[in-house]
C-alpha atoms as a PDB file:
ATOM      1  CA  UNK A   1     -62.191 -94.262 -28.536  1.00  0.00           C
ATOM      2  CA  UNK A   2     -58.983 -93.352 -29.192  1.00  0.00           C
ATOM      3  CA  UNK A   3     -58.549 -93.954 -32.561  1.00  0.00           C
ATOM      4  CA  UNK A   4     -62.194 -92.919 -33.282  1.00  0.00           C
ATOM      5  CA  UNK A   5     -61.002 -89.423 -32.297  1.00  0.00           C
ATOM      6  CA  UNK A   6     -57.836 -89.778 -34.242  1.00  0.00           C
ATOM      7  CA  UNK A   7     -59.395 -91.049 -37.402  1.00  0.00           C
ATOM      8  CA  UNK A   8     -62.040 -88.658 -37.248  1.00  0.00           C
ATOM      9  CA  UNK A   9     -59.886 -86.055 -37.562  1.00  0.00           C
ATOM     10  CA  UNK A  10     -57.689 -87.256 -40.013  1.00  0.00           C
ATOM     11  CA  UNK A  11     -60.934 -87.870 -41.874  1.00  0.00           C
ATOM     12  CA  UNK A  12     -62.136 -84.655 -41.679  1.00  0.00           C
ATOM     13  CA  UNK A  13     -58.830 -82.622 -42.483  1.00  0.00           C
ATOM     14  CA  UNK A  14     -58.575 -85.034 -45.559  1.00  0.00           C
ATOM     15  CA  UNK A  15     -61.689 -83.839 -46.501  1.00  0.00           C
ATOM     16  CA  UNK A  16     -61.585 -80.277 -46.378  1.00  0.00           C
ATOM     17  CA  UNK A  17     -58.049 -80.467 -48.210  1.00  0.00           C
ATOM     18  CA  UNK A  18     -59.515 -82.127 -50.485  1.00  0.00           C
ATOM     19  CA  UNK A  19     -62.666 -79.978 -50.462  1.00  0.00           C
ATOM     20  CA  UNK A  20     -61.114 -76.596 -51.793  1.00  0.00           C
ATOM     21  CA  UNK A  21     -62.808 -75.761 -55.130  1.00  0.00           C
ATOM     22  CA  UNK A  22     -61.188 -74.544 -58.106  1.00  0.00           C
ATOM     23  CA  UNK A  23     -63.588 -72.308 -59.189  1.00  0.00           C
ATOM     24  CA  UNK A  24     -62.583 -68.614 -58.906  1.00  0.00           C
ATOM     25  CA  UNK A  25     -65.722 -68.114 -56.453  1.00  0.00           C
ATOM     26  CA  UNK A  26     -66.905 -71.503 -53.975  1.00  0.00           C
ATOM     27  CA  UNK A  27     -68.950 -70.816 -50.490  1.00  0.00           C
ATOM     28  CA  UNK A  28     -65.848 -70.733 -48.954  1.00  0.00           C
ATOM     29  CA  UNK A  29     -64.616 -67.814 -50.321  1.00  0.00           C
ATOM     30  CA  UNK A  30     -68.134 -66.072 -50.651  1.00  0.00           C
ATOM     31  CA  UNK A  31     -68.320 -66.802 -46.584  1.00  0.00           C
ATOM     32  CA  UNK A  32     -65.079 -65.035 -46.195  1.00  0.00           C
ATOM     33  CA  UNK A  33     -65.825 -62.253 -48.091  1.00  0.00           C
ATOM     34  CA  UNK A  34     -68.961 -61.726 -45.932  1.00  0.00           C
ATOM     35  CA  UNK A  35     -67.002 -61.690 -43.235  1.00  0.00           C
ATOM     36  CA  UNK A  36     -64.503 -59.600 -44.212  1.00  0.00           C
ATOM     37  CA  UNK A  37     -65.952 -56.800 -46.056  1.00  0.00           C
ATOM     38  CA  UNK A  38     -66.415 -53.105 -44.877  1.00  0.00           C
ATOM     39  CA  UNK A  39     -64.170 -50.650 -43.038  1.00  0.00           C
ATOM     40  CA  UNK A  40     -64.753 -50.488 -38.980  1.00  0.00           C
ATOM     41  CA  UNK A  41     -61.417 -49.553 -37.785  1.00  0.00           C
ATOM     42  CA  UNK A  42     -62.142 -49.784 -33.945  1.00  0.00           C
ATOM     43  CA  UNK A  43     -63.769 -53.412 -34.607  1.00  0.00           C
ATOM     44  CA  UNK A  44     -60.472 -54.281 -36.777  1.00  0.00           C
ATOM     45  CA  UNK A  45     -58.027 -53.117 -33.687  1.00  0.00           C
ATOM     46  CA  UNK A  46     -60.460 -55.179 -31.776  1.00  0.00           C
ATOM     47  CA  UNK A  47     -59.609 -58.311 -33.477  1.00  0.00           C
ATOM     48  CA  UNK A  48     -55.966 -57.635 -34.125  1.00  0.00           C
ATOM     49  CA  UNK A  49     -55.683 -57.677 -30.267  1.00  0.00           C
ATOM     50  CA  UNK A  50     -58.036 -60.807 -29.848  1.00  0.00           C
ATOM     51  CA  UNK A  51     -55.932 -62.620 -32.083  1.00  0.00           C
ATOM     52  CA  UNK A  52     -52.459 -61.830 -30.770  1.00  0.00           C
ATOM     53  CA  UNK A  53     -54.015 -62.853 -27.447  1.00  0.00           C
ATOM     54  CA  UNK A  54     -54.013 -66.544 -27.748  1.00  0.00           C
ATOM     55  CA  UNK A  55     -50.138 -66.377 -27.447  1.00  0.00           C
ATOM     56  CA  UNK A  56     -49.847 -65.087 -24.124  1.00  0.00           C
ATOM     57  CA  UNK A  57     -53.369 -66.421 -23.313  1.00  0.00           C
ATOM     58  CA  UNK A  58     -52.259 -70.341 -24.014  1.00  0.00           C
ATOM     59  CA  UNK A  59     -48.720 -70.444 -21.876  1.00  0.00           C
ATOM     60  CA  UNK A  60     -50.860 -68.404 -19.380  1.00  0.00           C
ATOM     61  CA  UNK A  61     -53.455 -71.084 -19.328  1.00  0.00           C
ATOM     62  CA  UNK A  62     -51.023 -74.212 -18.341  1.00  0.00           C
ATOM     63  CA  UNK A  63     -49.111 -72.292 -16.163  1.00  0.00           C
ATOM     64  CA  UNK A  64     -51.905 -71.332 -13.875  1.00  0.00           C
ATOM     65  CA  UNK A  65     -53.401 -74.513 -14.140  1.00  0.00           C
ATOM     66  CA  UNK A  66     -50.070 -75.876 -12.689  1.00  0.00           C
ATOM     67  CA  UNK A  67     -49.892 -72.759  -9.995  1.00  0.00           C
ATOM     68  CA  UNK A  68     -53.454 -73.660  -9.221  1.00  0.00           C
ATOM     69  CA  UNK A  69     -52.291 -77.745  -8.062  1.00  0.00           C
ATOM     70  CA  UNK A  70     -49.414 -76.799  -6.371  1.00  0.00           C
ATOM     71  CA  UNK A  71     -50.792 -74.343  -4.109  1.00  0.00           C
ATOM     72  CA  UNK A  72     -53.855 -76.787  -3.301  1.00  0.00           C
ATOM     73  CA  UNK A  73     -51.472 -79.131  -2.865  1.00  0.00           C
ATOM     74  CA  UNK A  74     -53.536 -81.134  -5.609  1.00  0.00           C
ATOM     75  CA  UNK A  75     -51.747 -83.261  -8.120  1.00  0.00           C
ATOM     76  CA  UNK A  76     -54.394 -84.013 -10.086  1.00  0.00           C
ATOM     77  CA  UNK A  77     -54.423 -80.633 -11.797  1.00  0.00           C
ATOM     78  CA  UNK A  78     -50.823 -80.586 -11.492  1.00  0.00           C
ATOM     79  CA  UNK A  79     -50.972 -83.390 -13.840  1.00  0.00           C
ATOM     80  CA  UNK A  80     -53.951 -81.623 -15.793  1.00  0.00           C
ATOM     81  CA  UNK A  81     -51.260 -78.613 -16.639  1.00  0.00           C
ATOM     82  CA  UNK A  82     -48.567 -81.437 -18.261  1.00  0.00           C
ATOM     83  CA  UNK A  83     -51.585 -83.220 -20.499  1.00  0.00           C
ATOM     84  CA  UNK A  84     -52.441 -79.205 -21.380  1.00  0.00           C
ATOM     85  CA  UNK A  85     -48.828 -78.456 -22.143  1.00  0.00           C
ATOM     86  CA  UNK A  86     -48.889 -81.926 -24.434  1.00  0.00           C
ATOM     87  CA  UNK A  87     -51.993 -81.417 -26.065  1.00  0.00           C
ATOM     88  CA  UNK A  88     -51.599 -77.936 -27.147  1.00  0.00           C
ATOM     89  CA  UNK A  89     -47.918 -78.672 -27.744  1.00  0.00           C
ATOM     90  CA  UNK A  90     -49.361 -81.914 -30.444  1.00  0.00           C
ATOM     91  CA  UNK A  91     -52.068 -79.709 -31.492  1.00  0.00           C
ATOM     92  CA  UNK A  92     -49.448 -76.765 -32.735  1.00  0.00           C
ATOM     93  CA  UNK A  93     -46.895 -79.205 -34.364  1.00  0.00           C
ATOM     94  CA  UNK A  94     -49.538 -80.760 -36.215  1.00  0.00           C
ATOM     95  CA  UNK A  95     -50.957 -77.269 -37.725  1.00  0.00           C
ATOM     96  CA  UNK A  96     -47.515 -76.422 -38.515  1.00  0.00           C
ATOM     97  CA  UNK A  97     -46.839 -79.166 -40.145  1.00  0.00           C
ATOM     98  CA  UNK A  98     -50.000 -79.450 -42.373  1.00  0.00           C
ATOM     99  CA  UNK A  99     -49.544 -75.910 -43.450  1.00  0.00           C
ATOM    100  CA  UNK A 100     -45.956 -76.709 -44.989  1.00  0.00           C
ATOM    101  CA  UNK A 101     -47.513 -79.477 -46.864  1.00  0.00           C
ATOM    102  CA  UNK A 102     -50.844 -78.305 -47.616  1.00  0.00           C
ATOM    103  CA  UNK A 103     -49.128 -75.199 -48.952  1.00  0.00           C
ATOM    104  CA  UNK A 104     -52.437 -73.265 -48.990  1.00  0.00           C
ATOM    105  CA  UNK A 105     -51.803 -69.820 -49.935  1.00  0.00           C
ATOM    106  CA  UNK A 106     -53.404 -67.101 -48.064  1.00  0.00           C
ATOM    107  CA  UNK A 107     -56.895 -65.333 -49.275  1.00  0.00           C
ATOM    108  CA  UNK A 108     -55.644 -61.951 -49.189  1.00  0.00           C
ATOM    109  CA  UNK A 109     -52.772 -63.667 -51.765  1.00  0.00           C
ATOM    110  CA  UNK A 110     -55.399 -65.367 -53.883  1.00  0.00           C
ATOM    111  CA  UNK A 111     -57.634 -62.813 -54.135  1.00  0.00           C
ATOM    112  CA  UNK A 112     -56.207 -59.784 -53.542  1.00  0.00           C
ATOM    113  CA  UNK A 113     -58.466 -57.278 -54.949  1.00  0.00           C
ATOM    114  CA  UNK A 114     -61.478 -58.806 -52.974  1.00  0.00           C
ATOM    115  CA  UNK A 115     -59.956 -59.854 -49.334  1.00  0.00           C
ATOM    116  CA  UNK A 116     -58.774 -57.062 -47.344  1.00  0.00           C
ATOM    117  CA  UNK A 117     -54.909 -57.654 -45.376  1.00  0.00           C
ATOM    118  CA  UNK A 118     -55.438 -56.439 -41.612  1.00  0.00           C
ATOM    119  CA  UNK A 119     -52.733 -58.319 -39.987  1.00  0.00           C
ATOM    120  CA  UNK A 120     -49.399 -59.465 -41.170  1.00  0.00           C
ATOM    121  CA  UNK A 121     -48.627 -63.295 -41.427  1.00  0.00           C
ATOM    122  CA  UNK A 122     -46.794 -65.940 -42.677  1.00  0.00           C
ATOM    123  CA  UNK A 123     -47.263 -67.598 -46.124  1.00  0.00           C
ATOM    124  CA  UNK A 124     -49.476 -70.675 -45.447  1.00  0.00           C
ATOM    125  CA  UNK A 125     -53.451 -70.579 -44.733  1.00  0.00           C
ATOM    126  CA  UNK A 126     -54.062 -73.989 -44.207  1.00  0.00           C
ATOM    127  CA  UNK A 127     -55.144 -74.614 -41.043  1.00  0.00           C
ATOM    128  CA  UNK A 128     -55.316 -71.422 -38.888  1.00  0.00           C
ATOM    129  CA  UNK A 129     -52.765 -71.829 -36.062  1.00  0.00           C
ATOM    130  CA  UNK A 130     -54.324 -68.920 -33.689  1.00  0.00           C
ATOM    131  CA  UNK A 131     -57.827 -71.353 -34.112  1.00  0.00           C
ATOM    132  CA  UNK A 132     -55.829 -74.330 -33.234  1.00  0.00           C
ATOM    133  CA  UNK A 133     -53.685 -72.960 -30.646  1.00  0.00           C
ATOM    134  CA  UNK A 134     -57.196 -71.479 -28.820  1.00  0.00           C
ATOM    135  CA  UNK A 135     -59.552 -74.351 -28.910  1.00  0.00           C
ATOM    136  CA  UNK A 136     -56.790 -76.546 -28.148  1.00  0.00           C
ATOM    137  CA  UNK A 137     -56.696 -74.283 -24.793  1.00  0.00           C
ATOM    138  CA  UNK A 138     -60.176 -73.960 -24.679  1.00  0.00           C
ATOM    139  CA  UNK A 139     -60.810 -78.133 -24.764  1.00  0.00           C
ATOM    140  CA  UNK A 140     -57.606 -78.219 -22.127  1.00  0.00           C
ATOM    141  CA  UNK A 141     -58.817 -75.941 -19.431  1.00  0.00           C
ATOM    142  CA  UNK A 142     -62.327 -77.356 -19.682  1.00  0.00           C
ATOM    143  CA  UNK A 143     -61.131 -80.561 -19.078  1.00  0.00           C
ATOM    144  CA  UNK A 144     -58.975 -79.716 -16.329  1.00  0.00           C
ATOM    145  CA  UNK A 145     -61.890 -77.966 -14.228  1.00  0.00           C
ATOM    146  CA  UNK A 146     -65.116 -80.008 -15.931  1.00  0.00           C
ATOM    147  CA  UNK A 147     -66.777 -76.610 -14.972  1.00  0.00           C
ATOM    148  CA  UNK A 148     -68.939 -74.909 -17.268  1.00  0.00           C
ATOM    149  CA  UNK A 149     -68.282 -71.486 -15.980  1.00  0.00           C
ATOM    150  CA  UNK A 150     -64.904 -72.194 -17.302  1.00  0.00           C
ATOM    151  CA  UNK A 151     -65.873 -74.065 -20.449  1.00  0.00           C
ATOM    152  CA  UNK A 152     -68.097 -71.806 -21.724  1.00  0.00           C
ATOM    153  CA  UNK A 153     -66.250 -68.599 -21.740  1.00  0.00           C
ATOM    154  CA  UNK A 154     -63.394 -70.708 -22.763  1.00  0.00           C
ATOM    155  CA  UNK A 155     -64.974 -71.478 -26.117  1.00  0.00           C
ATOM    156  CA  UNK A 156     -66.272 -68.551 -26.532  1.00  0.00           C
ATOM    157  CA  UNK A 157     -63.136 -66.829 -26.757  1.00  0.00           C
ATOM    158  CA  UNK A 158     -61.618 -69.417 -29.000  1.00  0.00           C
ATOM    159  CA  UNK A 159     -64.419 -69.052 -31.360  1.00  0.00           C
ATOM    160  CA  UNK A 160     -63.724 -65.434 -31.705  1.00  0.00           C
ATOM    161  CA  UNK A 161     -60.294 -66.082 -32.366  1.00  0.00           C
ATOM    162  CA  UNK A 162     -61.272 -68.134 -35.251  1.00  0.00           C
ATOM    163  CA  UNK A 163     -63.615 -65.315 -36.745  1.00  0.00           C
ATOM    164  CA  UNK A 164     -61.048 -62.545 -36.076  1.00  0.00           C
ATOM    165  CA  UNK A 165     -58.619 -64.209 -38.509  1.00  0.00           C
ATOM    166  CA  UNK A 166     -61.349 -64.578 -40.941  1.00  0.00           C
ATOM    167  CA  UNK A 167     -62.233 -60.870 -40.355  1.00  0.00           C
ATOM    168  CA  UNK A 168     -58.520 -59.982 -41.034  1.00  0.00           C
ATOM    169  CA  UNK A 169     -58.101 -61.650 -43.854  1.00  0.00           C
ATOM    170  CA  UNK A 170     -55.755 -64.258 -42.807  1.00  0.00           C
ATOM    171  CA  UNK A 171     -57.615 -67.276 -43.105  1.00  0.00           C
ATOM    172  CA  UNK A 172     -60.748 -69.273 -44.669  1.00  0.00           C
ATOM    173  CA  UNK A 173     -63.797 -70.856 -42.736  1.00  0.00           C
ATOM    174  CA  UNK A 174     -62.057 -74.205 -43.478  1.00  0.00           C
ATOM    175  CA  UNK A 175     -58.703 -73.007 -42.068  1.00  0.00           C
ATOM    176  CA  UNK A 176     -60.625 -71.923 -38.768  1.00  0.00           C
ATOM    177  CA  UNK A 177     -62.869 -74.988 -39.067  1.00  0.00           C
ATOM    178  CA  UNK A 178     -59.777 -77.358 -39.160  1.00  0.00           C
ATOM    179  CA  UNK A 179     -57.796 -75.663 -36.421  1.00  0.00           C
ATOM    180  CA  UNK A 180     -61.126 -76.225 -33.888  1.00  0.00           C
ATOM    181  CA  UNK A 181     -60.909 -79.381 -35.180  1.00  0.00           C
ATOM    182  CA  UNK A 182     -56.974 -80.025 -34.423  1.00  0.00           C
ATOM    183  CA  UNK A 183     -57.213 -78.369 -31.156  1.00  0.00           C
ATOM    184  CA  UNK A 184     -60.256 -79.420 -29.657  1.00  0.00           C
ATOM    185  CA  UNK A 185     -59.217 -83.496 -30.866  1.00  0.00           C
ATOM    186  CA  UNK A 186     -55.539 -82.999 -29.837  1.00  0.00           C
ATOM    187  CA  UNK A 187     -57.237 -82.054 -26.204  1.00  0.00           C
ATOM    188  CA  UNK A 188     -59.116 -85.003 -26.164  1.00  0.00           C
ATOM    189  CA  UNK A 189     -56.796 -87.253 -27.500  1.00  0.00           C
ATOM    190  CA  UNK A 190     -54.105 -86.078 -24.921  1.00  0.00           C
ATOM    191  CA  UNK A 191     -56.984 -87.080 -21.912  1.00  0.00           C
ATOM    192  CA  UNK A 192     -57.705 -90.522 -23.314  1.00  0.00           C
ATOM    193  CA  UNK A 193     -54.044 -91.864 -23.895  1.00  0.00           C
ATOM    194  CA  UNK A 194     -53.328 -90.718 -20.172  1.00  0.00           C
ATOM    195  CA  UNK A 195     -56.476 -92.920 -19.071  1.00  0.00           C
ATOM    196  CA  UNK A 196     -55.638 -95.765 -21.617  1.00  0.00           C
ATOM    197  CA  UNK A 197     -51.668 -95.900 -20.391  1.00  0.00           C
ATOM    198  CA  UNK A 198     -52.269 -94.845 -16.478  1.00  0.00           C
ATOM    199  CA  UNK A 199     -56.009 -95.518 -15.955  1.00  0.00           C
ATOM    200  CA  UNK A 200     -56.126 -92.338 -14.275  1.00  0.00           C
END
């Protein structure tokens, strides 16, 4: 199972690297620009705030997970905030280092008479690190309380994240798409080497 996950994903990412078109005007662009387009300042605030979120949102996450065990006295999801802490921590590392060799310029860079800039961020597009950094929370809390009351909102929010950097300008589909992709597997991933190595 393990490697299923992890070969899945490196399937996938090699993939959508691999899948970026040449031509001036591909689906992934045209989705972008569909998503981007028109002026709604209140809506634009909106999602600069949703997407600076995530940062205080994912150490926020863990450490109430952790608060959560020790005042129940319950190691489990004591243990549940370390494998959180891991998997995001994997998940963020790995998006960081794809976008220094992927090298993906932003849209907003590429075409910058058609993408509007609403945020401000660093050179690299490929893969979206807000995306990664909230479904790799998202996966992480919902597999520390296996309750859909927590899951649900949980991935909700993440999948906002992912469209408000595509609203802003800051990122493709297939930069969102591959940081759900990083974060949700590094989640996973982090779950099934603790049952492979502890049985737990």
């Amino acid at each position: 199972m393990i490697y299923f996950c992890r070969n899945s994903i490196l399937v996938f990412l090699f993939f959508a690297c691999t899948a970026f078109s040449s031509a001036p005007k591909n689906t992934d662009f045209i989705l972008l620009q569909d998503i981007n387009a028109g002026h709604n300042p209140n809506w634009d605030n909106a999602m600069r705030g949703l997407s600076f979120s995530i940062y205080p949102i994912m150490p926020t996450s863990v450490g109430s997970t952790w608060l959560n065990g020790y005042l129940k006295k319950d190691q489990t999801m004591m243990r549940n905030a370390y494998k959180s802490a891991i998997g995001i921590g994997l998940a963020m590392i790995t998006a960081t280092g794809l976008k220094l060799i992927v090298d993906r310029p932003r849209p907003f860079v590429t075409y910058a008479n058609e993408i509007v800039k609403r945020d401000d961020a660093g050179p690299y597009s490929f893969p979206s690190g807000h995306t990664t950094a909230a479904f790799a929370t998202a996966t992480t809390l919902s597999l520390s309380y296996k309750k859909w009351y927590v899951a649900v909102p949980a991935y909700l929010y993440a999948g906002f994240v992912g469209y408000s950097r595509m609203r802003l300008g800051m990122h493709y589909p297939t930069d969102v798409l591959a940081g759900a992709v990083i974060g949700a597997g590094f989640g996973i991933l982090t779950w099934k080497l603790d049952q492979l190595i502890f049985g737990k």
